[in-house]
Protein backbone atom coordinates (compact mmCIF):
# COMPACT_ATOMS: atom_id res chain seq x y z
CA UNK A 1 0.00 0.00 0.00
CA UNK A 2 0.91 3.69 -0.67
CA UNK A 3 0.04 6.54 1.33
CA UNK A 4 -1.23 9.60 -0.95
CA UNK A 5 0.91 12.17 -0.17
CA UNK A 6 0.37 16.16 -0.93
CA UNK A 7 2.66 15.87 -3.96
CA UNK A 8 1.31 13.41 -5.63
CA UNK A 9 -2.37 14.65 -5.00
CA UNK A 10 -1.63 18.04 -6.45
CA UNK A 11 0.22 16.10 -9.49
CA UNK A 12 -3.41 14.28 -10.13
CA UNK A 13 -5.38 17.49 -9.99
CA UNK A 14 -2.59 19.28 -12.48
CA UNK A 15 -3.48 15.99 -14.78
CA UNK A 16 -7.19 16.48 -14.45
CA UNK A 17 -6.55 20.35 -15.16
CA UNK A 18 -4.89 18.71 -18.55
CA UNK A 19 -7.23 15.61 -19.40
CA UNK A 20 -10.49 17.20 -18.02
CA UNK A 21 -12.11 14.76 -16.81
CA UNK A 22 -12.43 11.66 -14.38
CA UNK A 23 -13.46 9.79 -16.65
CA UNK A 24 -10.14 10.29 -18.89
CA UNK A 25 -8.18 9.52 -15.82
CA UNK A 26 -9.67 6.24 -15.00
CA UNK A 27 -10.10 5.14 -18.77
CA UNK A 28 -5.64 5.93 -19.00
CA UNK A 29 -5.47 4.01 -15.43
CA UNK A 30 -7.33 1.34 -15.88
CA UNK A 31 -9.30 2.04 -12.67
CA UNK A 32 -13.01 3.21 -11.69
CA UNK A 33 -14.06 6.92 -12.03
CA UNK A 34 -15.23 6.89 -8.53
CA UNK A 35 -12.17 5.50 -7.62
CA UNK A 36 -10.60 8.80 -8.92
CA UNK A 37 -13.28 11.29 -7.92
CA UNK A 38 -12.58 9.59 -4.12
CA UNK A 39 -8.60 10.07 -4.74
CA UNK A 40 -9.09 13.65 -5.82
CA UNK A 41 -11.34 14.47 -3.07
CA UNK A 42 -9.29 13.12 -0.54
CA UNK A 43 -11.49 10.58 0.92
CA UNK A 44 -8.69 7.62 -0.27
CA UNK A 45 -5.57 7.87 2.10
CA UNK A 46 -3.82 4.66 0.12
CA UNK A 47 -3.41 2.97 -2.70
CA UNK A 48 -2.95 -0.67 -3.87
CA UNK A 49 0.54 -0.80 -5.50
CA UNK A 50 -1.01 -2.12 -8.63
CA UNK A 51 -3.72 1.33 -8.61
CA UNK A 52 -0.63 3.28 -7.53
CA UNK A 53 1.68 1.83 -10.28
CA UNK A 54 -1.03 2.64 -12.91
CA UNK A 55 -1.47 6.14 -11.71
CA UNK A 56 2.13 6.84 -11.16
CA UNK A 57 3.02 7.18 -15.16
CA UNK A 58 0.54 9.64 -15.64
CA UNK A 59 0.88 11.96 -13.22
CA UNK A 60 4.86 11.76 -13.45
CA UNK A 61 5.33 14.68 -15.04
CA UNK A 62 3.68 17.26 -12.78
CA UNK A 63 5.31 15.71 -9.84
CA UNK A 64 8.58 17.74 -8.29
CA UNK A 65 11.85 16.11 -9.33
CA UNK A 66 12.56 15.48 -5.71
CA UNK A 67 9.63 13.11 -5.41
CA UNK A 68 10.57 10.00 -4.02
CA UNK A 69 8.21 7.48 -2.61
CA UNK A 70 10.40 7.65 0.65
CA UNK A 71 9.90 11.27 1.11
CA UNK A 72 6.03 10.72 1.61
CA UNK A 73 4.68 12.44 4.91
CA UNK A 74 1.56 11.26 6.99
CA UNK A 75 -0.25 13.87 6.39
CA UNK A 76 -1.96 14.77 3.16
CA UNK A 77 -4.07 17.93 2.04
CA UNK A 78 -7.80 17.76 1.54
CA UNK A 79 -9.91 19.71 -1.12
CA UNK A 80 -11.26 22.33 1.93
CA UNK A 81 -7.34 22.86 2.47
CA UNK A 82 -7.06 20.80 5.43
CA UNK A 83 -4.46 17.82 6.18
CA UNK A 84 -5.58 15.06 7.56
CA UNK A 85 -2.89 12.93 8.96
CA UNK A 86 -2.78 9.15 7.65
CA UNK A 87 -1.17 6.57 10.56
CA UNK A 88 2.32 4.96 9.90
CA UNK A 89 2.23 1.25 8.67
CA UNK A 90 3.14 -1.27 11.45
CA UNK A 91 0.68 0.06 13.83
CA UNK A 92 -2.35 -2.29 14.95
CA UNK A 93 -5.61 -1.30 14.15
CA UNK A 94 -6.31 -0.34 17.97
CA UNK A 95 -2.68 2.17 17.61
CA UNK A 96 -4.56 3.57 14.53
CA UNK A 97 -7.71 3.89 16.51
CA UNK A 98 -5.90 5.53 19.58
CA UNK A 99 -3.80 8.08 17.16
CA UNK A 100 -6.76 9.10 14.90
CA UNK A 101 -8.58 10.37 17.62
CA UNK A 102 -6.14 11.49 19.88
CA UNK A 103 -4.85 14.08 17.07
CA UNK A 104 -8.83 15.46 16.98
CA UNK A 105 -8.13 16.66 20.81
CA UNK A 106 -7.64 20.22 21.12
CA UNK A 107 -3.69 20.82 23.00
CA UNK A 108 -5.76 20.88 26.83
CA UNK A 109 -7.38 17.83 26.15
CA UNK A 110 -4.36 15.78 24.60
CA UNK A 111 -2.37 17.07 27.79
CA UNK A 112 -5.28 16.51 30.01
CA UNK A 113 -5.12 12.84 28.91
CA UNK A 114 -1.64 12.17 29.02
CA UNK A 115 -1.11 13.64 32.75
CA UNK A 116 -4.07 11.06 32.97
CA UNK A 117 -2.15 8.00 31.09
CA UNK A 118 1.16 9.37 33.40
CA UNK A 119 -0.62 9.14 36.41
CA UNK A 120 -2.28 5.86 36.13
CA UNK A 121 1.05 4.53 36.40
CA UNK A 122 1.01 2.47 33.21
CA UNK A 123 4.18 4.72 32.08
């Protein structure tokens, strides 16, 4: 799996500026419209390596030449210009669970609930 990154999301709107449409997209992919529309909106925070491999020819060229798969961040922009931050691989689903909503605290509440974790003695 690949984590969509800012980068490469703003290299697949600069190829929709070019082709259009979704539709041309997912015909030169090989992949579902929706499957784009969902990609573009932000609502898809990986890809398959096969989807990603098909995808990554095409929107090549409007990536930065210092794009490298190893430079992706967790984090990745949404269309209403907010980032949304994708967990690491390696975690278990109840790590995801824990980080996903722990980043939705506001900074009293996080540190509200780690004096709480401190205290419990479990750390």
């Amino acid at each position: 799996m690949k984590i969509i990154n800012n980068q490469f999301l703003d290299a697949l709107r600069k190829l929709k500026q070019k082709l259009g449409t979704n539709r041309k997209i997912a015909e030169s992919a090989a992949i579902s419209e929706v499957h784009v529309g969902r990609l573009l909106s932000g609502k898809i925070e990986m890809l398959k390596d096969d989807t990603y491999s098909r995808l990554y020819p095409l929107v090549e060229p409007y990536l930065d030449k210092s794009y490298s798969y190893s430079s992706v961040s967790h984090t990745v922009k949404i269309s209403d210009g907010t980032e949304k931050y994708l967990c690491p691989a390696g975690l278990s689903d109840m790590e995801k669970l824990l980080v996903k909503y722990f980043r939705r605290l506001n900074e009293e509440e996080k540190l509200s609930m780690l004096v709480s974790l401190k205290d419990s003695g479990k750390f």
